[in-house]
Structure formats: structure tokens, C-alpha cells
Protein backbone atom coordinates (compact mmCIF):
# COMPACT_ATOMS: atom_id res chain seq x y z
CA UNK A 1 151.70 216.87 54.37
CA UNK A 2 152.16 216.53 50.49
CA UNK A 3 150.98 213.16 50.68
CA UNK A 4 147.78 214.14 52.86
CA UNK A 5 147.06 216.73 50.06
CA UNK A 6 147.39 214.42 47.27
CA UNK A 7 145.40 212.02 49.07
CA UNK A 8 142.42 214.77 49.28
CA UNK A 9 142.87 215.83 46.06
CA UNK A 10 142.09 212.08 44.99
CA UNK A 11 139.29 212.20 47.15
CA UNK A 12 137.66 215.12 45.75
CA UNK A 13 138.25 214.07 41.84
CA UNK A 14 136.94 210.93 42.67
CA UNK A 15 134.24 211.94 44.65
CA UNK A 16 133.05 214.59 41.57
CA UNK A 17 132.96 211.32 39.37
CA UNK A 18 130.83 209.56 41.29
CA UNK A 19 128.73 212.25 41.63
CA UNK A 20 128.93 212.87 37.19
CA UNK A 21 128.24 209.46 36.68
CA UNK A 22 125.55 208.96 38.93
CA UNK A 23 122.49 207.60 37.02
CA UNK A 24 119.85 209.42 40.00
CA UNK A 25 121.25 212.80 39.21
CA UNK A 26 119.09 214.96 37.09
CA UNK A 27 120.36 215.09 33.39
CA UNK A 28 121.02 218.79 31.84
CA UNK A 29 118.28 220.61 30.63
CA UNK A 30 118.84 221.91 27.04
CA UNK A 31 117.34 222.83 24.31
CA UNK A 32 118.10 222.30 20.36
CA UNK A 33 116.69 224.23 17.91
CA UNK A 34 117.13 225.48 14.11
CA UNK A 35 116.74 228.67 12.18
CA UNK A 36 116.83 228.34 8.42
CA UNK A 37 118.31 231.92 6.60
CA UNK A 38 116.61 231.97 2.43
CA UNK A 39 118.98 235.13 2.47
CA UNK A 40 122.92 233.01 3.33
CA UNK A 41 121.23 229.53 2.37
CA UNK A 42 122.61 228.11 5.77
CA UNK A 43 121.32 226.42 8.95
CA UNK A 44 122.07 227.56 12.24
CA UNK A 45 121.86 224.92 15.03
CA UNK A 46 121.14 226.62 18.42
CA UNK A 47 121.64 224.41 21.83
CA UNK A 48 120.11 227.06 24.54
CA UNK A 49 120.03 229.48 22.72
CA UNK A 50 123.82 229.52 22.00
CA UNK A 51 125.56 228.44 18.29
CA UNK A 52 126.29 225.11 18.27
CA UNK A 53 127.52 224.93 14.31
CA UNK A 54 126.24 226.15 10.99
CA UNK A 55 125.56 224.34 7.47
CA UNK A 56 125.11 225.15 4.22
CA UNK A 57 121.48 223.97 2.97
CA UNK A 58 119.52 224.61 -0.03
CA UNK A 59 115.50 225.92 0.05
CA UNK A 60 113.35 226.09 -2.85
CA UNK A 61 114.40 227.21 -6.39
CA UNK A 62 110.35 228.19 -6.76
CA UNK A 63 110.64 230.83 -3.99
CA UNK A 64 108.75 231.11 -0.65
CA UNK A 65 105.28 230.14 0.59
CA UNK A 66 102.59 227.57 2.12
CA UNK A 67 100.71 226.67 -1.02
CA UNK A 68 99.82 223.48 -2.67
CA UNK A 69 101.39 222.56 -5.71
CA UNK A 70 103.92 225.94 -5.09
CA UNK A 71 106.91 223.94 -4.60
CA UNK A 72 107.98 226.84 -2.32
CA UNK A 73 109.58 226.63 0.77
CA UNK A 74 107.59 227.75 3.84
CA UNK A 75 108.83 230.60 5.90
CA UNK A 76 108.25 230.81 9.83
CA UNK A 77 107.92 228.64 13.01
CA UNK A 78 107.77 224.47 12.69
CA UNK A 79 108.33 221.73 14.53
CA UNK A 80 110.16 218.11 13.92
CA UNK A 81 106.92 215.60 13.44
CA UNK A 82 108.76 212.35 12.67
CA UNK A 83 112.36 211.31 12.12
CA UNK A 84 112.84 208.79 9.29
CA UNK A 85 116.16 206.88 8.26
CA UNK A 86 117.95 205.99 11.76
CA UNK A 87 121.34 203.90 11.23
CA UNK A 88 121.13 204.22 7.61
CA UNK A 89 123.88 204.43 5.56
CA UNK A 90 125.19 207.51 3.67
CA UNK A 91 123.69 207.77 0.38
CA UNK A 92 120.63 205.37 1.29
CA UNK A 93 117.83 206.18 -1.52
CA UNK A 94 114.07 206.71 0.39
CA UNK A 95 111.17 206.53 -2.22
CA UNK A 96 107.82 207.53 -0.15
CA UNK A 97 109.67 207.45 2.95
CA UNK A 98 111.27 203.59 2.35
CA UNK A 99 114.61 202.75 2.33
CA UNK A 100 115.30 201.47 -1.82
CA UNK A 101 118.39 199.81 -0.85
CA UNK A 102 120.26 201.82 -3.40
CA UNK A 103 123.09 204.16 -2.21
CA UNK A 104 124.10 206.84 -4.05
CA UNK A 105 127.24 208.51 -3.96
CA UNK A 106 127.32 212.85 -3.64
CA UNK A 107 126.46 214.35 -7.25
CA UNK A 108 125.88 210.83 -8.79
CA UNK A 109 125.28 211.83 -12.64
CA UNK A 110 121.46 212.10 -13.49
CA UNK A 111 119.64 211.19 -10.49
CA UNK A 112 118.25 214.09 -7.52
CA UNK A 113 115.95 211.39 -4.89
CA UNK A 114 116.09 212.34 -1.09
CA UNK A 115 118.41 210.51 0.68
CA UNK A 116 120.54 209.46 3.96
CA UNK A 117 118.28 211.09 6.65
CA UNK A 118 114.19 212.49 6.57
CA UNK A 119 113.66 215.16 8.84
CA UNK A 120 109.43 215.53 8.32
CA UNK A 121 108.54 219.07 9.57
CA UNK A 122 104.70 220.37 10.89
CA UNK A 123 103.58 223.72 10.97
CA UNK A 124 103.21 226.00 13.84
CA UNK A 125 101.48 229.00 12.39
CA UNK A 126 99.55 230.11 10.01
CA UNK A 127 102.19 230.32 7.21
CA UNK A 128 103.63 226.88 7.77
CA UNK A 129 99.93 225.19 8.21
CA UNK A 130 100.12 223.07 5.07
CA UNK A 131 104.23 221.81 5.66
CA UNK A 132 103.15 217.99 7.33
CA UNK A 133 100.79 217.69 4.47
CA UNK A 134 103.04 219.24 1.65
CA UNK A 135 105.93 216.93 2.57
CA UNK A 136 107.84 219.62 3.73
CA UNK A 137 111.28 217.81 5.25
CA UNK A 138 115.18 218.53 5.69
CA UNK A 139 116.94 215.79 4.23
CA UNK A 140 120.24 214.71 2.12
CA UNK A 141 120.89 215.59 -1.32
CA UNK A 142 123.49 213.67 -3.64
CA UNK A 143 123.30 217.33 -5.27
CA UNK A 144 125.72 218.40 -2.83
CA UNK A 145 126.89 220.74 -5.36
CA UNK A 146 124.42 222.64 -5.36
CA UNK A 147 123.88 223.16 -1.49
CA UNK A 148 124.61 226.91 -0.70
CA UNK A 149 121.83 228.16 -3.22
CA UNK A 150 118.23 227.65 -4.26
CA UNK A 151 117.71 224.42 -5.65
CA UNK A 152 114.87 222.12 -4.28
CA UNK A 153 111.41 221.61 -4.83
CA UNK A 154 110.27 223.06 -1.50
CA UNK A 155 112.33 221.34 1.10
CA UNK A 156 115.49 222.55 2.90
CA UNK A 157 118.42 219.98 1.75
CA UNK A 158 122.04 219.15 3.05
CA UNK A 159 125.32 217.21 2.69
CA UNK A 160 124.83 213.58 3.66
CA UNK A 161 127.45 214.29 6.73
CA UNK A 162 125.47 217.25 7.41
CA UNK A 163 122.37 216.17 7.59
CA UNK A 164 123.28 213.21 9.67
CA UNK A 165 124.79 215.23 12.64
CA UNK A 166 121.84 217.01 12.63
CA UNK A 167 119.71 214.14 12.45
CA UNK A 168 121.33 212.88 16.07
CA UNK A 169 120.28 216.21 17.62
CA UNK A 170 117.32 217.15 16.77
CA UNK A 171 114.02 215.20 18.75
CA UNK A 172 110.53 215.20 17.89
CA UNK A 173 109.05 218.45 18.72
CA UNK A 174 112.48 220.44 18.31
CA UNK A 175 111.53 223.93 16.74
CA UNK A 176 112.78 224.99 13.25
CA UNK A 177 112.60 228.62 11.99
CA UNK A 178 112.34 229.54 8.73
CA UNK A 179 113.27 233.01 8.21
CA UNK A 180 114.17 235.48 5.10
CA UNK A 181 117.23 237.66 6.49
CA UNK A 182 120.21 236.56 7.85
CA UNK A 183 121.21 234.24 10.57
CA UNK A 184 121.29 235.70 13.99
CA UNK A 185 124.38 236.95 15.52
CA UNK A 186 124.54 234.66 18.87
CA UNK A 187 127.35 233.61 20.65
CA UNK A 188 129.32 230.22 20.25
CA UNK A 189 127.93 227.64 22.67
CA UNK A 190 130.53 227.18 25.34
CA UNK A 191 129.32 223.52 26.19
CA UNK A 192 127.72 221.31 23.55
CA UNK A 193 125.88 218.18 24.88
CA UNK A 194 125.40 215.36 22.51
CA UNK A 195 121.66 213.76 22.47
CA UNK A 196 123.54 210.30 21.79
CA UNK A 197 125.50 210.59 24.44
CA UNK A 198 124.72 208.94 27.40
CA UNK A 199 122.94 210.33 29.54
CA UNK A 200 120.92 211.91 27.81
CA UNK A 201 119.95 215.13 28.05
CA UNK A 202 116.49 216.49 29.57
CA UNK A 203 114.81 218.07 26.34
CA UNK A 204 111.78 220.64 27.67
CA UNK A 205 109.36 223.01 26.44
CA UNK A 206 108.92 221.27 23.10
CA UNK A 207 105.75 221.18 21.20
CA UNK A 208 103.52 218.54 20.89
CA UNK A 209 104.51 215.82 18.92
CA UNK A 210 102.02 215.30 15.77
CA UNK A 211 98.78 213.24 16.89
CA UNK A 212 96.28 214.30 14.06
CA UNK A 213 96.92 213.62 10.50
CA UNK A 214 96.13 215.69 7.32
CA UNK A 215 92.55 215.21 6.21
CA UNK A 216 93.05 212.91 3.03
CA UNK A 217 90.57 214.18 0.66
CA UNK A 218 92.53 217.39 0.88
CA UNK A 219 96.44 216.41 0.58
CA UNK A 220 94.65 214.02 -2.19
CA UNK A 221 93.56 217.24 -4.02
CA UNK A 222 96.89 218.03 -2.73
CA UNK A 223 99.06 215.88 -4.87
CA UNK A 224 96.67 216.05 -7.75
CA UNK A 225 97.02 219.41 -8.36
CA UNK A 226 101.33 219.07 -7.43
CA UNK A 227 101.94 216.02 -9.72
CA UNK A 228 101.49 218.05 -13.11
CA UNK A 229 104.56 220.16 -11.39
CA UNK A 230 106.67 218.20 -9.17
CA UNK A 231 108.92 215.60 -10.72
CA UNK A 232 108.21 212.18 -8.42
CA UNK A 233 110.88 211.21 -5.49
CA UNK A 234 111.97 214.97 -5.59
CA UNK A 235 111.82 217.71 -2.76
């Protein structure tokens, strides 16, 4: 009889397997999102509504707001538009979005360009209209030591590490929230599922991703009016 239920036990564990691995079941449905707190300087990322982990970031040292040539950090709903930097090393050096080929190394002496990972955000009210156009992304910093207070020219930066796992689970459309006072109080996520990992997860109710882009006469009037301000290959 101990053999027989061993034998059923085996059954039934292999049977569940099967059934995990099958590649016709449906995947999970989840959802990843982010909320941004100016107040702790930190990043909350959410998988269902549930904390998945928290960073320390860095929003602008110019204060808050949607305006051209502000340097400010917008405050409220957006969205991811495009991902930039996929498989790139840590420390990788973007100039207008390109890979340089130079790496830098975390508070390298003298030099502040965006680096490792470009998270490019859009706007999804009316007080994040201008953020596609304004350049508004999340991305790495080799000023890691300033990350925890206000320090960038508008954007939200991270760690290289940080910004990387963040970079693997966030898709196009996935919300970010910008908000003034302090993270939410949510409980931990029980179950965290990796975008990565194979198979992937379902991702629904997401935005749009970005089909119309900024008129260019006015992000042209844009930068001319930013470029008396804003120190070139800095965010």
C-alpha cells in the first residue's frame, strides 16, 4: 500500500508539471507598474498591485513641473514609450540615445552622461503632456552618489544594477506615477513573476504604445529655449 501511494503521489507531481509546463496553457496575467515619491526620493515597483521591491532614485534638483526649458521633473500619470539600451553593458555611455562605446564606472570623476539603460516616458495627463517631447526618461547615473536626493536635470535616475532590473520588467505601455508624498503602504507581493522568464507573462490593460510624435517646430523651440540652461548629454 506504501508503494501504491508513492506511486500516486508520482503521478500527481508529475502530472502538475506537465500541466506548468504546458506551452497551450494561458500565461499569468499581471501587471507592473511604478510610482515615483519627490518626498523619500525612491521608486516603488508594483506587480498587481502588490510591492515587488523599492529603489532609491533621484528627480530634479530644479523642482517639479511640465515646462520647457524648466528642467523640472513632471509629477502625475505616464507611460513607458520606448525602451533603449537592451544587453548593454553596465556603465555603457548613450549620447542622443546611441550607445558611445565608452563605459563608465559609478561616480567616475568629472563626467554626469546617462547611461546603462533609457527608460523614455510619455505623458498621460495634462501635467505630464510635454514628458516624450522634453526627454523625460529613467535611466542610470554614474552619480550613484548622489541617488537618494534631488540631483538631475528633470529625469528620475538610478544605480546601474537598479535600473537594469527594472529595465527587464517594465514593457511598453507600463504606467509610471509621479507623485509628491510618500510611497504607498501596500503589501509585499507574495509571488513575483519575472517578464524574462519564460513564459512570459500576459501583460493587460496597458496604454497605447506611442504612435504620434511631437510636432517638430515645437520641441525645436523646445530645445532652443532649454540649451541656454541644460548642460548637453545631461538629464
Amino acid at each position: 500500500m506504501f508503494r501504491a501511494a508513492l506511486i500516486l503521489a508520482a503521478s500527481f507531481f508529475a502530472a502538475s508539471f506537465l500541466q506548468a509546463a504546458d506551452p497551450a496553457a494561458p500565461a499569468p496575467e499581471i501587471r507592473n507598474e511604478v510610482i515615483v515619491s519627490v518626498k523619500e526620493q525612491k521608486l516603488m515597483l508594483l506587480q498587481n498591485g502588490a510591492r515587488v521591491t523599492t529603489y532609491p532614485v533621484s528627480t530634479s534638483k530644479f523642482g517639479l513641473g511640465d515646462g520647457y526649458g524648466t528642467m523640472a521633473t513632471p509629477v502625475g500619470a505616464m507611460a513607458v514609450a520606448q525602451k533603449i539600451g537592451d544587453r548593454a553593458p553596465l556603465g555603457a555611455v548613450f549620447h542622443h540615445r546611441r550607445f558611445t562605446g565608452e563605459i563608465l564606472k559609478p561616480n567616475a570623476p568629472g563626467r554626469d552622461p546617462i547611461i546603462t539603460r533609457i527608460i523614455w516616458l510619455r505623458g498621460l495627463e495634462a501635467s505630464t503632456a510635454r514628458a516624450f517631447a522634453r526627454c523625460i526618461y529613467i535611466h542610470g547615473t554614474p552619480q550613484e552618489r548622489l541617488i537618494g536626493k534631488p540631483a538631475s536635470y528633470g529625469c528620475i535616475r538610478m544605480k546601474s544594477k537598479d535600473v537594469t532590473d527594472l529595465y527587464s520588467q517594465l514593457p511598453v505601455g507600463a504606467v509610471v506615477q509621479v507623485v509628491t508624498d510618500k510611497l504607498p503602504n501596500v503589501p509585499k507581493a507574495k509571488k513575483i513573476y519575472r517578464l524574462q522568464a519564460p513564459p512570459a507573462p500576459v501583460e493587460r490593460g496597458r496604454p497605447e504604445p506611442l504612435v504620434n510624435t511631437p510636432d517638430p517646430a515645437r520641441a525645436g523651440k523646445a530645445n532652443a529655449s532649454s540649451a541656454t540652461s541644460r548642460r548637453p548629454g545631461r538629464t
